[in-house]
Protein backbone atom coordinates (compact mmCIF):
# COMPACT_ATOMS: atom_id res chain seq x y z
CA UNK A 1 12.69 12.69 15.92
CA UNK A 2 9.44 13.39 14.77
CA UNK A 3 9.10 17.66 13.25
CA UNK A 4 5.63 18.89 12.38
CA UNK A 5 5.89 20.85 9.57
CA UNK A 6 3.48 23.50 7.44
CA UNK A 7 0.83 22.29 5.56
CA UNK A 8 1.62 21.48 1.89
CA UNK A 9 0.38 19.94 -1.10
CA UNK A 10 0.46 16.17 -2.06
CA UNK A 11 -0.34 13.96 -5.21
CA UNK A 12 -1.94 10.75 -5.11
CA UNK A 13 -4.91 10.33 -2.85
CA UNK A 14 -7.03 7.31 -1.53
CA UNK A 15 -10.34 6.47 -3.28
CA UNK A 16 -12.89 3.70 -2.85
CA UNK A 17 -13.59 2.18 -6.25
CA UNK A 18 -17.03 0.15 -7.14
CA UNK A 19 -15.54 -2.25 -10.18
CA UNK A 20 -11.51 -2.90 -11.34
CA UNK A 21 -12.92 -0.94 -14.12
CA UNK A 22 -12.12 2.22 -12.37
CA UNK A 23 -8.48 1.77 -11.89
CA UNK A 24 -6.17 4.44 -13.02
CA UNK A 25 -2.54 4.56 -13.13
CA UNK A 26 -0.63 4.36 -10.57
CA UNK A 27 -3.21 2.73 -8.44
CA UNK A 28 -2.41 0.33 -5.66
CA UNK A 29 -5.82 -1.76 -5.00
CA UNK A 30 -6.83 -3.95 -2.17
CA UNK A 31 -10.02 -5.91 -3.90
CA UNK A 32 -11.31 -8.51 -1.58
CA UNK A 33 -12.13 -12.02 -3.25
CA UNK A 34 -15.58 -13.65 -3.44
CA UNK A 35 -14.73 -16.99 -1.68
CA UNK A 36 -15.13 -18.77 -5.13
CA UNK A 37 -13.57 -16.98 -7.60
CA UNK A 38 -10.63 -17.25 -9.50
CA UNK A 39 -8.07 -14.22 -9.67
CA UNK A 40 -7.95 -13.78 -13.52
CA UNK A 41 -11.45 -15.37 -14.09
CA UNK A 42 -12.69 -12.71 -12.31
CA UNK A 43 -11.17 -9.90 -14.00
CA UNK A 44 -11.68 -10.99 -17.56
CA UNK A 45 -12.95 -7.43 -18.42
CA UNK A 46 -9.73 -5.83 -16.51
CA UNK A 47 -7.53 -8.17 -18.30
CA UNK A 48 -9.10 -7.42 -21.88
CA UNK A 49 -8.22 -3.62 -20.92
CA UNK A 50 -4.58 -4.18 -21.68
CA UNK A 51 -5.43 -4.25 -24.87
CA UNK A 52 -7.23 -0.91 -24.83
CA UNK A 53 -5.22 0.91 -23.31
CA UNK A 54 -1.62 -0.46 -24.11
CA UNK A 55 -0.96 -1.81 -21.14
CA UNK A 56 0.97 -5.33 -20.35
CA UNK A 57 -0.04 -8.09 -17.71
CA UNK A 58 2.03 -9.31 -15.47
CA UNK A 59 0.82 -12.22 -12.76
CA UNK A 60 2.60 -12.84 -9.75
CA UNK A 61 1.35 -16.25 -7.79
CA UNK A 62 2.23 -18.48 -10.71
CA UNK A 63 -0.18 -20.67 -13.04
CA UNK A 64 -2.64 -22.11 -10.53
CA UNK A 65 -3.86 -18.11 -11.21
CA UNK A 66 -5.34 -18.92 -14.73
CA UNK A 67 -7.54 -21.56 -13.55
CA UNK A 68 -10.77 -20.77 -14.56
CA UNK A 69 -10.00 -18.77 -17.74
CA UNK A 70 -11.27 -19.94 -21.23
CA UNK A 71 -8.60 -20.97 -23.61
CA UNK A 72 -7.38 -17.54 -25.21
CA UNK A 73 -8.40 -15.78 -22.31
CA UNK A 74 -4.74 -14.64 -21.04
CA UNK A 75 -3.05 -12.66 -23.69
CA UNK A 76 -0.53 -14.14 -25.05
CA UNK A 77 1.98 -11.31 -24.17
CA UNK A 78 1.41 -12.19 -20.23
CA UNK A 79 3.97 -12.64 -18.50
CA UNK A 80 3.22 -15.03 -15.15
CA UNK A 81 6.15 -15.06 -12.69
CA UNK A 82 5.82 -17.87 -10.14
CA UNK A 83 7.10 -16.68 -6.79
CA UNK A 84 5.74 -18.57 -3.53
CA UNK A 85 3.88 -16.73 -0.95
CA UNK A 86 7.12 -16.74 1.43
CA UNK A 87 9.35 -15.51 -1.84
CA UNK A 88 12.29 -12.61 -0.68
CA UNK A 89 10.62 -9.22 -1.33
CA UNK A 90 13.39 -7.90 -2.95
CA UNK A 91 13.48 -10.43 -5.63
CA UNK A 92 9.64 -10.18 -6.53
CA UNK A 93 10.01 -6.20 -6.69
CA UNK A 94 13.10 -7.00 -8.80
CA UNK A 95 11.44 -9.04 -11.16
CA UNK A 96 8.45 -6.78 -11.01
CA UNK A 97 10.48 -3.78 -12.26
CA UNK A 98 12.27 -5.49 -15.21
CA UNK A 99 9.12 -7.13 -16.47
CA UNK A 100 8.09 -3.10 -16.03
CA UNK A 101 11.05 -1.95 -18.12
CA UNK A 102 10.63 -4.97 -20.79
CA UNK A 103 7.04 -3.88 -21.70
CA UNK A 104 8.29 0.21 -22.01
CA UNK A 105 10.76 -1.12 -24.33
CA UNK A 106 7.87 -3.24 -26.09
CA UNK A 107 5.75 0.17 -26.58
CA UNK A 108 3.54 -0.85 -23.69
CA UNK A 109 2.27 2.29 -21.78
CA UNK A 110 2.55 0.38 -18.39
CA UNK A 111 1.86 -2.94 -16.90
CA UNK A 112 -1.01 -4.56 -14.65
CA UNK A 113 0.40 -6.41 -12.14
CA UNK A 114 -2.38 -8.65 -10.62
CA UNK A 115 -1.60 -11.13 -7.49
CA UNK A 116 -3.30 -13.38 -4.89
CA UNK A 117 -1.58 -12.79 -1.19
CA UNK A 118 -1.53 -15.97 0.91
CA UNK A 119 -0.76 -15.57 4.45
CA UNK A 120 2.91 -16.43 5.50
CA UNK A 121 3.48 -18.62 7.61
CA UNK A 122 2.72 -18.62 11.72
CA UNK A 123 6.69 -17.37 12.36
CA UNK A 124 6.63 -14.24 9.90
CA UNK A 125 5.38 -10.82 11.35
CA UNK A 126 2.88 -8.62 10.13
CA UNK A 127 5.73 -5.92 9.58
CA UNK A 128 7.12 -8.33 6.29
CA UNK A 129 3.86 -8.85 4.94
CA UNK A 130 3.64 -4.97 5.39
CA UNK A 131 7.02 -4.19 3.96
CA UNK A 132 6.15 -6.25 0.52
CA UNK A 133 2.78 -4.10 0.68
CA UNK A 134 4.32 -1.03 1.37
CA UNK A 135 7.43 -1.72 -1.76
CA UNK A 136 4.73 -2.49 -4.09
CA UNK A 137 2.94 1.07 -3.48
CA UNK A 138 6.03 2.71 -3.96
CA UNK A 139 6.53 0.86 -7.47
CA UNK A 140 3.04 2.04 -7.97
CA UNK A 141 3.59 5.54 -7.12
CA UNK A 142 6.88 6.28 -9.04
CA UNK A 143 6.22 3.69 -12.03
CA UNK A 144 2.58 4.41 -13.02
CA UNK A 145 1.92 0.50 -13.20
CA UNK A 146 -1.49 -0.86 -12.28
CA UNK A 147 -0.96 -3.12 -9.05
CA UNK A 148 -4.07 -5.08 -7.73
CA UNK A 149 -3.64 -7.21 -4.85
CA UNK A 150 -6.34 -9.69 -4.25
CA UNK A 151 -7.02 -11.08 -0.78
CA UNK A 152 -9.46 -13.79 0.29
CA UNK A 153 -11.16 -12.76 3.57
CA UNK A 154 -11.88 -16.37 4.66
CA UNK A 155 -8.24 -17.17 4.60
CA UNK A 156 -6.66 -13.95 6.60
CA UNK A 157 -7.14 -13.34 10.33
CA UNK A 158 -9.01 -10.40 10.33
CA UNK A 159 -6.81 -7.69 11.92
CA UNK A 160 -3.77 -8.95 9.65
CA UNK A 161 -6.46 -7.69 6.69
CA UNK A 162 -7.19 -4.56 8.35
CA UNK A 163 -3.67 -4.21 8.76
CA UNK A 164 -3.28 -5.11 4.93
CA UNK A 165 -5.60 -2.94 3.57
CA UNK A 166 -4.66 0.21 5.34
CA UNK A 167 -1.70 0.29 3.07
CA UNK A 168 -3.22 0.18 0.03
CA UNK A 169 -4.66 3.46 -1.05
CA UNK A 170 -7.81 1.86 -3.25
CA UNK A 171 -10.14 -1.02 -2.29
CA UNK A 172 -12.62 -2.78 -4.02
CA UNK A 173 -14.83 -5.86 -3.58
CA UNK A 174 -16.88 -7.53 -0.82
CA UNK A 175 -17.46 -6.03 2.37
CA UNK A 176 -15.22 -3.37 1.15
CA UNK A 177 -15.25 -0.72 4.11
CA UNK A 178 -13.04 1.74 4.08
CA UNK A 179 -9.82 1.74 6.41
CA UNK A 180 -10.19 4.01 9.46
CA UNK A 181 -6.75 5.43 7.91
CA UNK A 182 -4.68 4.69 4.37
CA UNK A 183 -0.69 5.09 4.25
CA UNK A 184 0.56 5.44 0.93
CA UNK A 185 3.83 6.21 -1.00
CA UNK A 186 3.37 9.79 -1.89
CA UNK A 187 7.59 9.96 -3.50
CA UNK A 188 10.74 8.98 -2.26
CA UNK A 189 10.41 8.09 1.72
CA UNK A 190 7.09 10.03 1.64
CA UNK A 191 4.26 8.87 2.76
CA UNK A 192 0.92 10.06 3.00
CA UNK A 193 -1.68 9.63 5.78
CA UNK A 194 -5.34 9.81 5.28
CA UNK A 195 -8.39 8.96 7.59
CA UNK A 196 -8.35 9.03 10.83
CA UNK A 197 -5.78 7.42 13.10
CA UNK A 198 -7.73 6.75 16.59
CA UNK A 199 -7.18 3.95 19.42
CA UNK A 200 -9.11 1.20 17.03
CA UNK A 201 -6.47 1.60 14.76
CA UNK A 202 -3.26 2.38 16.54
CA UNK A 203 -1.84 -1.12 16.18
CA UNK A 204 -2.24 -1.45 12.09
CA UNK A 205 -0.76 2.54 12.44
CA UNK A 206 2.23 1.55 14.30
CA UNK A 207 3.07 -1.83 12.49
CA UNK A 208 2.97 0.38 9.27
CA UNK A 209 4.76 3.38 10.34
CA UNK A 210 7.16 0.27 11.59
CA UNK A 211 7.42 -1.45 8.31
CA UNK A 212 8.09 1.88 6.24
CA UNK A 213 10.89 2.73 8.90
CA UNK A 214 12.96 -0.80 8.03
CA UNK A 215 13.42 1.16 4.40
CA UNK A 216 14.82 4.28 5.42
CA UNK A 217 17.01 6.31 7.96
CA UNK A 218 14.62 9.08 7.86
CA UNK A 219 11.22 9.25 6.22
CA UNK A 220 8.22 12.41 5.57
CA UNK A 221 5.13 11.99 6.49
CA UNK A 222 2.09 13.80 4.88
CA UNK A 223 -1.23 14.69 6.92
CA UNK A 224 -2.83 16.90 4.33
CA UNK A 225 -5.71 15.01 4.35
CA UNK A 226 -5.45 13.12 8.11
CA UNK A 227 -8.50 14.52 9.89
CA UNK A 228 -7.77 13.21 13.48
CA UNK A 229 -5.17 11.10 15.24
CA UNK A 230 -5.56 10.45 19.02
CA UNK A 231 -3.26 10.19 21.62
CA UNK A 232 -2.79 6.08 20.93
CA UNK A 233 -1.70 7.44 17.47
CA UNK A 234 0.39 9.95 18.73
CA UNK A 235 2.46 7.80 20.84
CA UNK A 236 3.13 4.99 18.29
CA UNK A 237 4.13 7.83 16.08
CA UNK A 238 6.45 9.07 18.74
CA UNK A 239 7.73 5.24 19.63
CA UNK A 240 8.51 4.72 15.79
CA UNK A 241 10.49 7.68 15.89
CA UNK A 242 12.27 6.47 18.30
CA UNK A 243 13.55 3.45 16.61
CA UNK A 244 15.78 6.05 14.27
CA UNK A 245 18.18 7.62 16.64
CA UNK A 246 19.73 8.91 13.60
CA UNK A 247 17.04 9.94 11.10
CA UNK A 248 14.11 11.31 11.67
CA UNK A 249 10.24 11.38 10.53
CA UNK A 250 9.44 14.52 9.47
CA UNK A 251 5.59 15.38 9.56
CA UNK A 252 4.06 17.98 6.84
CA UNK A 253 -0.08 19.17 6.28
CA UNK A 254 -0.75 18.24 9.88
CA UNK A 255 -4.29 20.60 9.90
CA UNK A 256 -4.81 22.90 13.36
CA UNK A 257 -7.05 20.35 14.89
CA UNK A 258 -4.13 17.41 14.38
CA UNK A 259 -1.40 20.31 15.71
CA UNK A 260 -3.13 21.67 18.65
CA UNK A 261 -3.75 17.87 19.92
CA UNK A 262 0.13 17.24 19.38
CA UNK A 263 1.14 20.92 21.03
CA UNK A 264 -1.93 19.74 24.09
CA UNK A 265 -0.18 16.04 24.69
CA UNK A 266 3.25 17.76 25.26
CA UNK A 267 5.21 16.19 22.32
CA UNK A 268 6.89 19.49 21.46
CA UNK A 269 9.04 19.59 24.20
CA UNK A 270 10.83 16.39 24.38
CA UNK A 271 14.07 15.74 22.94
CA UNK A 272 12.92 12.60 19.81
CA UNK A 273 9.71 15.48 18.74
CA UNK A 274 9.99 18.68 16.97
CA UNK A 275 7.15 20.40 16.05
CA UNK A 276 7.96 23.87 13.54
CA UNK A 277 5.22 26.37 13.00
């Protein structure tokens, strides 16, 4: 069942961000990697801002990460947790949140977690890839750690990327365009919905509507700041929906332009949609 509910208010929001510099916490980033760079060789300047602002690293890929750092480059309170590309996304996010936990106890005020994503291999879906994307934002959201997810265009097919980067609310790096729409952890099985969600981008919409559904029986969605979503959008909406014969997804902020397209394609009268004034 999908309900349409009055417009609210909501907390984080997506934001295009020129350097690593501009990071904030709580931040989920998508940067895009020069073909020749190296992940932490490249952020020397966002690694010596731990130290400014309290904050602890933590490096997910393993060591191959640290090539092309100067000797004393890494501080020495890093931690560097080697998980493969195919590694069970339960375990990272596990190790991810006691790392998280260890560096509050040190006096840290959060941590940076900084890692390369490899494409699986040919037999795993674009749904896992966007269920480990989709965890991470939620650690973002409720932990205020620093997550940066680097990506190498050369080595992705590009729709997988699109489909990558429309769940990360912040990008940064070449050929950085923003997402026709961002999904993003707003709270508990909340999520928030900005852009616009048209035919271009129905796929990467229902794939991550998809992946957020594997988490929950029932989920909220927020479309405060959603300007448009077509009729393609609509339906694979209404065919996620579907999938939870005993939850529901429970739309809030939808604006009148969004409601009077839902109310025009007939969605309010069948039995899986519910629209409320």
């Amino acid at each position: 069942m999908v309900e349409l509910l009055p417009e609210g208010d909501q907390l984080r929001a997506a934001r295009a961000l020129a350097t690593l510099d501009d990071v904030g916490l709580g931040d989920h980033v998508c940067w895009r990697l020069d073909p020749a760079a190296a992940l932490l060789a490249d952020t020397r300047a966002f690694v010596a801002d731990e130290a400014l602002h309290g904050d602890k690293i933590v490096v997910l890929g393993g060591v191959d990460s640290t090539t092309g750092l100067p000797p004393g480059a890494v501080p020495s309170d890093s931690v560097i947790l080697d998980f493969s590309p195919v590694a069970d996304t339960a375990a990272v996010l596990a190790a991810v949140r006691r790392e998280t936990r260890t560096a509050l106890r040190q006096g840290f005020r959060s941590v940076r977690v900084l890692t390369e994503r490899l494409p699986r291999p040919a037999t795993a879906g674009v749904e896992e890839l966007l269920d480990q994307e989709l965890k991470l934002d939620q650690f973002a959201s409720e932990s205020g750690a620093i997550v940066v997810c680097a990506f190498r265009p050369s080595q992705w097919r590009a729709p997988t990327l699109e489909h990558m980067a429309c769940v990360h609310p912040h990008e940064v790096g070449i050929r950085a365009e923003r997402p026709a729409f961002r999904m993003f952890s707003t709270g508990a099985d909340s999520w928030s919905v900005d852009g616009v969600v048209d035919s271009d981008c129905a796929a990467a919409f229902s794939a991550a509507v998809r992946a957020a559904i594997m988490q929950t029986p029932s989920m909220t969605m927020r479309f405060d700041t959603l300007e448009l979503i077509d009729a393609a959008g609509m339906r694979a909406l209404v065919d996620a929906a579907r999938r939870l014969p005993a939850g529901s997804i429970v739309v809030e902020g939808a604006n009148d332009t969004v409601r009077l397209g839902w109310e025009l394609a007939g969605y309010q009268a069948t039995d899986s949609v519910v629209m409320s004034a």
